[in-house]
Every structure is written in structure tokens, then in C-alpha cells.
N, C-alpha and C. Protein backbone atom coordinates (compact mmCIF):
# COMPACT_ATOMS: atom_id res chain seq x y z
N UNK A 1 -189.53 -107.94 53.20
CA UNK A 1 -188.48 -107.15 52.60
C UNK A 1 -188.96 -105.71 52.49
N UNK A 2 -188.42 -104.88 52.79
CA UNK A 2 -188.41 -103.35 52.70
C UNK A 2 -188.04 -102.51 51.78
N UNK A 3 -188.22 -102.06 51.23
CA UNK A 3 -188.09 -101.21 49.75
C UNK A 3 -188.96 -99.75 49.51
N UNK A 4 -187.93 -99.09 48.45
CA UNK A 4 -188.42 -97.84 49.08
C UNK A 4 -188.86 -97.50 47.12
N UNK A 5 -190.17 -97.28 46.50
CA UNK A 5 -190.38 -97.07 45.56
C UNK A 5 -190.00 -96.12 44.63
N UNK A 6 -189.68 -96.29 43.30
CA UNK A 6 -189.49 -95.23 42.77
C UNK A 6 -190.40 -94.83 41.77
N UNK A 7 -191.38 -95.68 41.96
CA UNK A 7 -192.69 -95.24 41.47
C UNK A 7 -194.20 -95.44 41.50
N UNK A 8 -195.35 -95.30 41.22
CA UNK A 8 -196.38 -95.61 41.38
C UNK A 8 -196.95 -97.05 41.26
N UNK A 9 -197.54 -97.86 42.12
CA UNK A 9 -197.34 -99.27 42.36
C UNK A 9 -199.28 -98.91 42.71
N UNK A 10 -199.62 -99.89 41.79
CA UNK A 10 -200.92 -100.13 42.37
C UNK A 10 -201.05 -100.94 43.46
N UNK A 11 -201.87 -100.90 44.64
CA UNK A 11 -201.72 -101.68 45.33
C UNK A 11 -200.68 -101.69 46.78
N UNK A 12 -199.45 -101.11 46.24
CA UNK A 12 -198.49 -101.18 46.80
C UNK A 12 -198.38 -99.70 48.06
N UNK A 13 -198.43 -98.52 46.70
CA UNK A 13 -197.95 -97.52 47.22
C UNK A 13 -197.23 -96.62 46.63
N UNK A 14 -197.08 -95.31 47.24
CA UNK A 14 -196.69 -94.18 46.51
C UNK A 14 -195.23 -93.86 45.81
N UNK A 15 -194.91 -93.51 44.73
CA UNK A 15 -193.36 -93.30 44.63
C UNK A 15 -192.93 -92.46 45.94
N UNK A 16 -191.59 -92.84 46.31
CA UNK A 16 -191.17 -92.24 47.56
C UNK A 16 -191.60 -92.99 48.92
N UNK A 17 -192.32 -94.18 48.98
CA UNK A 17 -192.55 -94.40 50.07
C UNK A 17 -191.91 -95.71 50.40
N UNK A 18 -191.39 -96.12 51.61
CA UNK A 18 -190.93 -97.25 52.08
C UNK A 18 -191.99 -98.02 52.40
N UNK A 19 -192.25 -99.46 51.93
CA UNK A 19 -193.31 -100.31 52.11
C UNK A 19 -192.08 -101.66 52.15
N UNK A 20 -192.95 -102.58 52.84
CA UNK A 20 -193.02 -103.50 53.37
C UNK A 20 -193.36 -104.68 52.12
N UNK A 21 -192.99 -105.80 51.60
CA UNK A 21 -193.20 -106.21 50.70
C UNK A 21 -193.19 -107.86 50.64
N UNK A 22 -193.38 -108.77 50.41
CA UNK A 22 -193.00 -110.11 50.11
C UNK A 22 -191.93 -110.33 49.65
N UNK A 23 -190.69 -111.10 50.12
CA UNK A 23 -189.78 -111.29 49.50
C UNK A 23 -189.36 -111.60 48.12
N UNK A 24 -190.05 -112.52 47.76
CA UNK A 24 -189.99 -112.87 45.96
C UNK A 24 -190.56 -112.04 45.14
N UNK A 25 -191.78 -111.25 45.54
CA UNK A 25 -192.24 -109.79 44.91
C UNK A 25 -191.23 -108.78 44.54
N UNK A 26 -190.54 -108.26 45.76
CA UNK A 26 -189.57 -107.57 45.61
C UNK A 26 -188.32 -108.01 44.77
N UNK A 27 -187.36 -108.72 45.02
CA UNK A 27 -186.63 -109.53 44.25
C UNK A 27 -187.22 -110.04 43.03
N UNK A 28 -187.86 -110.15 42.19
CA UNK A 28 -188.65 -110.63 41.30
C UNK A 28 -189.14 -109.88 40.18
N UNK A 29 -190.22 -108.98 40.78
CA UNK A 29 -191.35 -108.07 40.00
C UNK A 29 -190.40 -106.81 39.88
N UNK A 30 -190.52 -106.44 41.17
CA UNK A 30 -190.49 -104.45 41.60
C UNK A 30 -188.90 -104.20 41.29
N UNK A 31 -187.93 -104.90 41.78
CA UNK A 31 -186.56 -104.30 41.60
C UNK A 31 -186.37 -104.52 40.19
N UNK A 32 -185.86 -105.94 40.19
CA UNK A 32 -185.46 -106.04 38.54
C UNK A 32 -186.69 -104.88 36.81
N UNK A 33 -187.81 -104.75 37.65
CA UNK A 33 -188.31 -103.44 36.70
C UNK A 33 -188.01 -102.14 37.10
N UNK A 34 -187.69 -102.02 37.86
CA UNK A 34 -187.05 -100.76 38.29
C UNK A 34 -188.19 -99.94 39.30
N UNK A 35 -189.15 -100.38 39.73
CA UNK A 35 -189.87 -99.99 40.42
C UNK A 35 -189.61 -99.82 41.80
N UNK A 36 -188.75 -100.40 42.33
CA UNK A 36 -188.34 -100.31 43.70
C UNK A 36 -186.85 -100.69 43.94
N UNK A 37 -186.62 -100.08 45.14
CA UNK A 37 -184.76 -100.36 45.12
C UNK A 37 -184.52 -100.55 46.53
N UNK A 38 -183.91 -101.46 47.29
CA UNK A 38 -184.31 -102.13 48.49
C UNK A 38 -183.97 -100.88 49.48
N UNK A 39 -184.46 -101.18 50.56
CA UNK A 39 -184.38 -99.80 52.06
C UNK A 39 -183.00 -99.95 52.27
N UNK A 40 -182.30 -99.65 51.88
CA UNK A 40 -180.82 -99.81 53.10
C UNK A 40 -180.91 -98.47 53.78
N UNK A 41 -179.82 -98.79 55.21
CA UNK A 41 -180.03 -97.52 55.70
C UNK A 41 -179.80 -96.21 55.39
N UNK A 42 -178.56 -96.32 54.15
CA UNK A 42 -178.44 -95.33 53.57
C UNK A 42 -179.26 -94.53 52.63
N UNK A 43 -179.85 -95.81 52.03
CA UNK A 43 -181.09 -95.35 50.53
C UNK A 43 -181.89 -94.61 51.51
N UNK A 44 -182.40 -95.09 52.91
CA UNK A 44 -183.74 -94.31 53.70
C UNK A 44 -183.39 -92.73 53.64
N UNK A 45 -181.74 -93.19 54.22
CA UNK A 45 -181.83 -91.73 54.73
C UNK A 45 -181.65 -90.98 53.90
N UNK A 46 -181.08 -91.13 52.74
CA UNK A 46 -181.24 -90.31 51.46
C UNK A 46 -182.72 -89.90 50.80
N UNK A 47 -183.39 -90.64 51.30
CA UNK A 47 -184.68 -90.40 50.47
C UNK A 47 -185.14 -89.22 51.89
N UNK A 48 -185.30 -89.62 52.75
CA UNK A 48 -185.68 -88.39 54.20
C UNK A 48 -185.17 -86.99 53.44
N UNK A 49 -184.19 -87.45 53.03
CA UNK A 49 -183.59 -85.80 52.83
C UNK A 49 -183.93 -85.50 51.90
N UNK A 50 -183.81 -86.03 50.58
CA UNK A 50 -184.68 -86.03 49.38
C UNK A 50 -185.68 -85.01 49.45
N UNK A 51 -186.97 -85.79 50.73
CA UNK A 51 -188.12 -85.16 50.62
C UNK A 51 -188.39 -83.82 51.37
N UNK A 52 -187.06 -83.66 52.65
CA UNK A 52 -187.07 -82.20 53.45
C UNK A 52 -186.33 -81.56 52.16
N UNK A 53 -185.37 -81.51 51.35
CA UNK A 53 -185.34 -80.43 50.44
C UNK A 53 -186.49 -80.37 49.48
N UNK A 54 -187.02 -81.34 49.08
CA UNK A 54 -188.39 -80.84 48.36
C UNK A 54 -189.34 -79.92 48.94
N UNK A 55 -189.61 -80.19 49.87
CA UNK A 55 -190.69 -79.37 50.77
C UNK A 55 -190.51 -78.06 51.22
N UNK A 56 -188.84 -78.19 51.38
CA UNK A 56 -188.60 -76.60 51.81
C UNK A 56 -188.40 -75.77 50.37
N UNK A 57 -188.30 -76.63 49.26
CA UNK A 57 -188.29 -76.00 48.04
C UNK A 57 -189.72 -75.10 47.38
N UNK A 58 -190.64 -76.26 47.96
CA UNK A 58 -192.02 -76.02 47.68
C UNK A 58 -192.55 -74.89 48.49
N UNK A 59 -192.16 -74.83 49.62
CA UNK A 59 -192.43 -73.62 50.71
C UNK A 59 -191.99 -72.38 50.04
N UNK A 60 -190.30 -72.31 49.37
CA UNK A 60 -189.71 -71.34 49.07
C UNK A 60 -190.74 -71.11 47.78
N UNK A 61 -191.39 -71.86 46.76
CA UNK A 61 -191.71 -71.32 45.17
C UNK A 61 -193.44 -70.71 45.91
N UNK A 62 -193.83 -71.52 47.48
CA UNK A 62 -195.10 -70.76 47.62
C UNK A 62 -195.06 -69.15 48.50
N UNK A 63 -193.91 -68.70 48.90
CA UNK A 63 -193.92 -67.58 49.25
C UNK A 63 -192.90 -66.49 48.26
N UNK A 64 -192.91 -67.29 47.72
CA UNK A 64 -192.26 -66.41 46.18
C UNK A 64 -193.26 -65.65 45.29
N UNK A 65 -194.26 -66.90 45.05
CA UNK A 65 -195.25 -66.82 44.36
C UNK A 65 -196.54 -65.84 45.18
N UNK A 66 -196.47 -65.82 46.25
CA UNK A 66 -197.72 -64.96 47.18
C UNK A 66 -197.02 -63.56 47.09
N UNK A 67 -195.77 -63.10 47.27
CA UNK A 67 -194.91 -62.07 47.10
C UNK A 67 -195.43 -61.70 45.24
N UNK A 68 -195.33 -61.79 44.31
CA UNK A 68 -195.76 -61.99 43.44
C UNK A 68 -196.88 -61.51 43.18
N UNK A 69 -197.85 -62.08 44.01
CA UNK A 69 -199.09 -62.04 43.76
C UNK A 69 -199.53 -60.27 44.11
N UNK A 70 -198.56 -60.35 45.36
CA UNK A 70 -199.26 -59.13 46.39
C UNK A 70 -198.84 -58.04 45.32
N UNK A 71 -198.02 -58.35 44.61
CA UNK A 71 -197.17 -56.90 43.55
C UNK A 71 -198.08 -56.99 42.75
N UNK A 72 -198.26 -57.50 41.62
CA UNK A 72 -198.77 -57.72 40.43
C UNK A 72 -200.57 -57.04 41.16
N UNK A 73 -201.11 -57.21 42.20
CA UNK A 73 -202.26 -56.50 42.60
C UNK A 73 -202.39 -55.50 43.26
N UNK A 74 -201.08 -55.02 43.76
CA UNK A 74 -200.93 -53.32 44.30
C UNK A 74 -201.36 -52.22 43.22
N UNK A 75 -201.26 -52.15 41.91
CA UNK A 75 -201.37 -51.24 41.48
C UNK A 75 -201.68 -51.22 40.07
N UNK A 76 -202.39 -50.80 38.97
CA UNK A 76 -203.44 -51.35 37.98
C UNK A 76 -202.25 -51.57 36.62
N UNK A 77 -202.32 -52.17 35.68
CA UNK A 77 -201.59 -52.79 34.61
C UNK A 77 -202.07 -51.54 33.48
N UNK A 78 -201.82 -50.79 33.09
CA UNK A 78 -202.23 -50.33 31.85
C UNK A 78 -201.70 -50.72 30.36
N UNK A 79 -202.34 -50.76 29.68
CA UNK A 79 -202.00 -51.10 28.20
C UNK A 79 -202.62 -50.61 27.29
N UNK A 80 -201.35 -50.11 26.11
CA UNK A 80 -202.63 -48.86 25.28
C UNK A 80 -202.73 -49.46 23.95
N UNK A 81 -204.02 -49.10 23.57
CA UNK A 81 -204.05 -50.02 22.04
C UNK A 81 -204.70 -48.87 21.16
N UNK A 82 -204.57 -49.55 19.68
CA UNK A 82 -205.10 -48.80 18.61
C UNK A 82 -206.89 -48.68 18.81
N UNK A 83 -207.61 -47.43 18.93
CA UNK A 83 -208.88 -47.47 18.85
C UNK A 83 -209.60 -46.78 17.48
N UNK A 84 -210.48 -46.69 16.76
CA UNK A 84 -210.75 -46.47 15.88
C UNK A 84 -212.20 -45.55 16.54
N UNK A 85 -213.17 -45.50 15.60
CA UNK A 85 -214.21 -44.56 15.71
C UNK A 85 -215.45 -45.02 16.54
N UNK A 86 -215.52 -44.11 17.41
CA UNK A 86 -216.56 -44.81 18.39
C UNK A 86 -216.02 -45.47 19.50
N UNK A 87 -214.67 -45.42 19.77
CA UNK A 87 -214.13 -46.11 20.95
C UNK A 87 -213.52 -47.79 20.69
N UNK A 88 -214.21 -48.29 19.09
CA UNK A 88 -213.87 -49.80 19.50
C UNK A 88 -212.36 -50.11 19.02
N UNK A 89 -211.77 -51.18 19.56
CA UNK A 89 -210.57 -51.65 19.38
C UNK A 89 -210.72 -52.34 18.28
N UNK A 90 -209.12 -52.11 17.80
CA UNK A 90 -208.78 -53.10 16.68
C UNK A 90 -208.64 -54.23 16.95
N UNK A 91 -208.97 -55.24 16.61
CA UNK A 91 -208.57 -56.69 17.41
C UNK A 91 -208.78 -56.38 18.87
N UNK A 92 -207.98 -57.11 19.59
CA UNK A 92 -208.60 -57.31 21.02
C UNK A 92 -206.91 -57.63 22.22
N UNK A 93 -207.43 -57.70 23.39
CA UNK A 93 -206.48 -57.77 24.53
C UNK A 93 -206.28 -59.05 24.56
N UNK A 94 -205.50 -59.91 24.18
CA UNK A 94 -205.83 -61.90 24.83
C UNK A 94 -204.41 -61.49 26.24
N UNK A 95 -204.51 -62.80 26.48
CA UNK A 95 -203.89 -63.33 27.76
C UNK A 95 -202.33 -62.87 27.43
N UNK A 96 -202.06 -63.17 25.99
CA UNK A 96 -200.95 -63.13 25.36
C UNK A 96 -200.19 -61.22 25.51
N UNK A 97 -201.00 -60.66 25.51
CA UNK A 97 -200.39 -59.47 25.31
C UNK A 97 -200.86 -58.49 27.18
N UNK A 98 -201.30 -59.52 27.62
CA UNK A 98 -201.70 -59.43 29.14
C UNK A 98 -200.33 -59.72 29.79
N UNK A 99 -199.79 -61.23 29.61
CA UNK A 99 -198.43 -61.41 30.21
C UNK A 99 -197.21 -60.58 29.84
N UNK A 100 -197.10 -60.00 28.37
CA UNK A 100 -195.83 -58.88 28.15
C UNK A 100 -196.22 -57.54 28.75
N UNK A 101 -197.41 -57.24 29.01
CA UNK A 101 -197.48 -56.38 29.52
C UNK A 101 -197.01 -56.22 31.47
N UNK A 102 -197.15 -56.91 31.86
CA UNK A 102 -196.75 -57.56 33.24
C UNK A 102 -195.31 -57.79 33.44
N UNK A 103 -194.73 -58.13 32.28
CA UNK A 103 -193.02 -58.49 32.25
C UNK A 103 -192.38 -56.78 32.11
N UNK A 104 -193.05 -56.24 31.14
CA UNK A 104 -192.66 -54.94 30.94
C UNK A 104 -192.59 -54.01 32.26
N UNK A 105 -193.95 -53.99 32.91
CA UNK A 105 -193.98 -53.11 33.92
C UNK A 105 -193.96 -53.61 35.17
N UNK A 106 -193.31 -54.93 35.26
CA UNK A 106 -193.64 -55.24 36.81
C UNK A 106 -192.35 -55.94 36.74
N UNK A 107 -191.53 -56.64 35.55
CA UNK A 107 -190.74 -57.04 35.73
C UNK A 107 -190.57 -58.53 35.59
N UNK A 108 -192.22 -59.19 36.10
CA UNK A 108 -191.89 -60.83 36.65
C UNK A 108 -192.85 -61.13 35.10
N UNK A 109 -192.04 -62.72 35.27
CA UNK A 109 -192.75 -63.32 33.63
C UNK A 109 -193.59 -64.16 34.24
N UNK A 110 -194.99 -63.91 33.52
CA UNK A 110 -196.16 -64.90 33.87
C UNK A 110 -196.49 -65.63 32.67
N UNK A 111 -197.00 -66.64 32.73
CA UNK A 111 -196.73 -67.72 31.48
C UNK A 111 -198.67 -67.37 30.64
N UNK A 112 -198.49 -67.11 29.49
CA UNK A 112 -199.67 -67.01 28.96
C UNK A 112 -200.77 -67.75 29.60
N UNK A 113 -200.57 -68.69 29.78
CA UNK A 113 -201.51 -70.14 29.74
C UNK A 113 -202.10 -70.30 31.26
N UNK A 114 -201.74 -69.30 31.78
CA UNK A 114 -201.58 -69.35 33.62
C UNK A 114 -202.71 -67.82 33.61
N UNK A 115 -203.15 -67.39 32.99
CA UNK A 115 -203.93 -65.90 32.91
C UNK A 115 -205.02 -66.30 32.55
N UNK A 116 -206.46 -66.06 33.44
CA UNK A 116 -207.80 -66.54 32.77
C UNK A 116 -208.52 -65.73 32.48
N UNK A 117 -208.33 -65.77 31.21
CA UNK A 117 -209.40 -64.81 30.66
C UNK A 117 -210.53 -65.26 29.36
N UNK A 118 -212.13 -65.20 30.01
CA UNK A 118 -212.84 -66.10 29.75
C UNK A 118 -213.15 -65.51 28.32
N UNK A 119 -213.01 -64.06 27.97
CA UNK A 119 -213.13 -64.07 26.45
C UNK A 119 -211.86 -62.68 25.90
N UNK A 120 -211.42 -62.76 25.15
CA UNK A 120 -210.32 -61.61 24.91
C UNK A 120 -211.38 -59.88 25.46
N UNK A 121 -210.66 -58.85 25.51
CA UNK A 121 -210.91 -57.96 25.86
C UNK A 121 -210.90 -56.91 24.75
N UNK A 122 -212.27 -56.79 24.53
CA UNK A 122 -212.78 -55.80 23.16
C UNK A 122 -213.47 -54.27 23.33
N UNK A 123 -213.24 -53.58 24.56
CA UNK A 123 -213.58 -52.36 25.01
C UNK A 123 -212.34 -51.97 25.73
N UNK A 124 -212.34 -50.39 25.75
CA UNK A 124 -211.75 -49.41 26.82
C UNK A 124 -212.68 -49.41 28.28
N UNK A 125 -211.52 -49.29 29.39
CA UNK A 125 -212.01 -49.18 30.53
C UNK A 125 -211.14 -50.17 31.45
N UNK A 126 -211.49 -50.27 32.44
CA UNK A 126 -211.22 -51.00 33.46
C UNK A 126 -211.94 -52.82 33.49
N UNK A 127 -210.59 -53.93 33.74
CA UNK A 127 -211.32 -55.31 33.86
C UNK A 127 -210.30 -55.86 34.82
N UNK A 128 -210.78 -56.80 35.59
CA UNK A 128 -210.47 -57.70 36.13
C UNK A 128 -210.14 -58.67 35.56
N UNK A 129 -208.79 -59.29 35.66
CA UNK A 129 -208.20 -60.70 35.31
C UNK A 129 -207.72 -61.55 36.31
N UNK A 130 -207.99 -62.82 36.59
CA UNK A 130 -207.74 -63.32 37.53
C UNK A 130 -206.02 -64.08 36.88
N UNK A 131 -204.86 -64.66 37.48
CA UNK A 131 -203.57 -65.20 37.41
C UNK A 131 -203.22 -65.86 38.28
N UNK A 132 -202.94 -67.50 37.56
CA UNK A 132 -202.99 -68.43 38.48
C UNK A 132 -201.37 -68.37 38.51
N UNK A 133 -201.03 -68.32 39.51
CA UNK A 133 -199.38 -68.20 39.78
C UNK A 133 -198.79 -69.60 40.05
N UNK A 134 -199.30 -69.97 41.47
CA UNK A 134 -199.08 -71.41 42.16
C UNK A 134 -200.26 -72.09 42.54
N UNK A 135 -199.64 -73.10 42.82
CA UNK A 135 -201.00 -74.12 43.03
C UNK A 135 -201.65 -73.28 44.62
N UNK A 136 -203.00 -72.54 44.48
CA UNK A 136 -203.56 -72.34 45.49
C UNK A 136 -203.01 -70.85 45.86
N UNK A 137 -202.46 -70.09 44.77
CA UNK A 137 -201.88 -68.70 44.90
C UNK A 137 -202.48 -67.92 43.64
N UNK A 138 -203.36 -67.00 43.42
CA UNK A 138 -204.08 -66.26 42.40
C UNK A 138 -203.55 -64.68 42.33
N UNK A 139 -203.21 -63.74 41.64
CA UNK A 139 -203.25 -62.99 41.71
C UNK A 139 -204.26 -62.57 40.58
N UNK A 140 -204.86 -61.33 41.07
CA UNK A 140 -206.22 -60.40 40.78
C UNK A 140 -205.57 -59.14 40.03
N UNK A 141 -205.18 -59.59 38.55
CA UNK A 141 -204.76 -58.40 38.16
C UNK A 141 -205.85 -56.63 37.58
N UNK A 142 -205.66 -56.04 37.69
CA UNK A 142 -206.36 -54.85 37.55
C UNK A 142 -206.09 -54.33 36.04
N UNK A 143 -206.21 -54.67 34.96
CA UNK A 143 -206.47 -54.33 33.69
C UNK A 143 -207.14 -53.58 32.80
N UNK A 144 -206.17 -51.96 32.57
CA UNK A 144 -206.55 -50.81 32.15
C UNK A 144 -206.32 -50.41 30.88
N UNK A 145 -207.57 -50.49 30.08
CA UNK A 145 -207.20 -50.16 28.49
C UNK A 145 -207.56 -49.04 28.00
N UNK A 146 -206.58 -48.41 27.59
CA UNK A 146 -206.62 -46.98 26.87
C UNK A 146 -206.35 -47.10 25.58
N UNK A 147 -206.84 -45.45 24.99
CA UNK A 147 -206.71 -45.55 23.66
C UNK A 147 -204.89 -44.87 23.30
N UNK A 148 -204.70 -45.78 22.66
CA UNK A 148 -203.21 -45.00 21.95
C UNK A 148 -203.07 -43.75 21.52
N UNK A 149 -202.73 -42.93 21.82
CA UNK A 149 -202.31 -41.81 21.33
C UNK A 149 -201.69 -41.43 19.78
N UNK A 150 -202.36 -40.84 18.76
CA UNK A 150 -202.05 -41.08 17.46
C UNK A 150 -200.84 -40.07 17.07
């Protein structure tokens, strides 16, 4: 019996994939739990298509995201903060005030939690931040801290 999963099957096989099965398995275990729903020709070909719009979806969010990337590293991020005597900052730069700053001047929203920054940023000057956009897409932001103007 042929069946096309709708989910992770030890043993069996991947959600999304058409496998080959024992008759009373299928009828038995996998359908009646909802784990699998038999191949007809229609279910196949629905699932084919299923997976070409996924993929061309995934194509479209990875050249979205490289477009993205290439902006956000053309040209340096500045952000001005309160400095006190001697140059040091009040509090510090986190990831958090890294992403509004990026929405502000570039336009695109990057999600806090997606910005690595291994300790907040407690000096003036120039830093490197790395931004994980997509899976296997980074942008290298250029992060410029000045003192506020009083």
C-alpha cells in the first residue's frame, strides 16, 4: 500500500514522502492516527506541487534575504549615544537598539535575536556585527558609535 506521510515516522520516513507500506500497517497504525493518508493520484499530485511552491518560495526568501544582506553592508550604521567624561558610555549598545537602528535607516526589520553580538558595546568607534538573516545568508554590519551631541 502506498501512502504519502504527513509526518515523521521512525523507520518509515519523512513527512512529505510517498513510501511503500504493509497493508494492515497502513490501514491500521498510520492512517487512522493521522500519520499518513493513502497515495491517490490526486493526493500525489497535490503534494508534487505542494513541494515546487515550497521551494520556489524558499528560493524567493533566499534571494530576498542576500539582497538584504548586500544593503545592510554597503554602507556603515551609525548610532549616537549619551557619553559622559572620558569618552565612556552610559549603559551600552545591545543587539536591541542595533536592530531599531537598521529599521530606522535602512528601512528593513531585523529581529533582535538574529544579531550576534558576543558582549554589548561599551566604547566609541567603529565594530563589526555579524546578522544572521537566512539560513546560510549573514550580513556584516558596520557599527558606528558616536557621542550625542548635548
Amino acid at each position: 500500500m502506498k501512502v504519502i506521510l504527513l509526518a515523521d515516522v521512525k523507520s518509515v520516513g519523512k513527512k512529505g514522502q510517498v513510501v511503500d507500506v504493509a497493508d494492515g500497517y497502513g490501514q491500521n497504525f498510520l492512517i487512522p492516527r493521522k500519520l499518513a493518508s493513502p497515495a491517490t493520484a490526486g493526493a500525489v499530485k497535490r503534494r508534487t506541487k505542494e513541494m515546487a511552491d515550497q521551494s520556489s518560495k524558499k528560493a524567493r526568501e533566499l534571494e530576498a534575504a542576500e539582497a538584504i544582506a548586500e544593503k545592510l553592508g554597503s554602507k556603515p550604521l551609525t548610532i549616537k549615544v549619551k557619553v559622559g567624561d572620558g569618552g565612556k558610555l552610559f549603559g551600552s549598545v545591545t543587539s536591541s537598539d542595533i536592530a531599531s537602528a537598521v529599521k530606522a535607516e535602512f528601512g528593513e526589520s531585523v529581529d533582535k535575536k538574529k544579531i550576534h553580538l558576543p558582549k554589548p558595546i561599551r566604547e566609541i568607534g567603529e565594530h563589526q556585527v555579524k546578522a544572521r538573516l537566512y539560513k546560510g545568508v549573514q550580513a556584516v554590519l558596520k557599527v558606528k558609535v558616536e557621542a550625542e551631541e548635548s
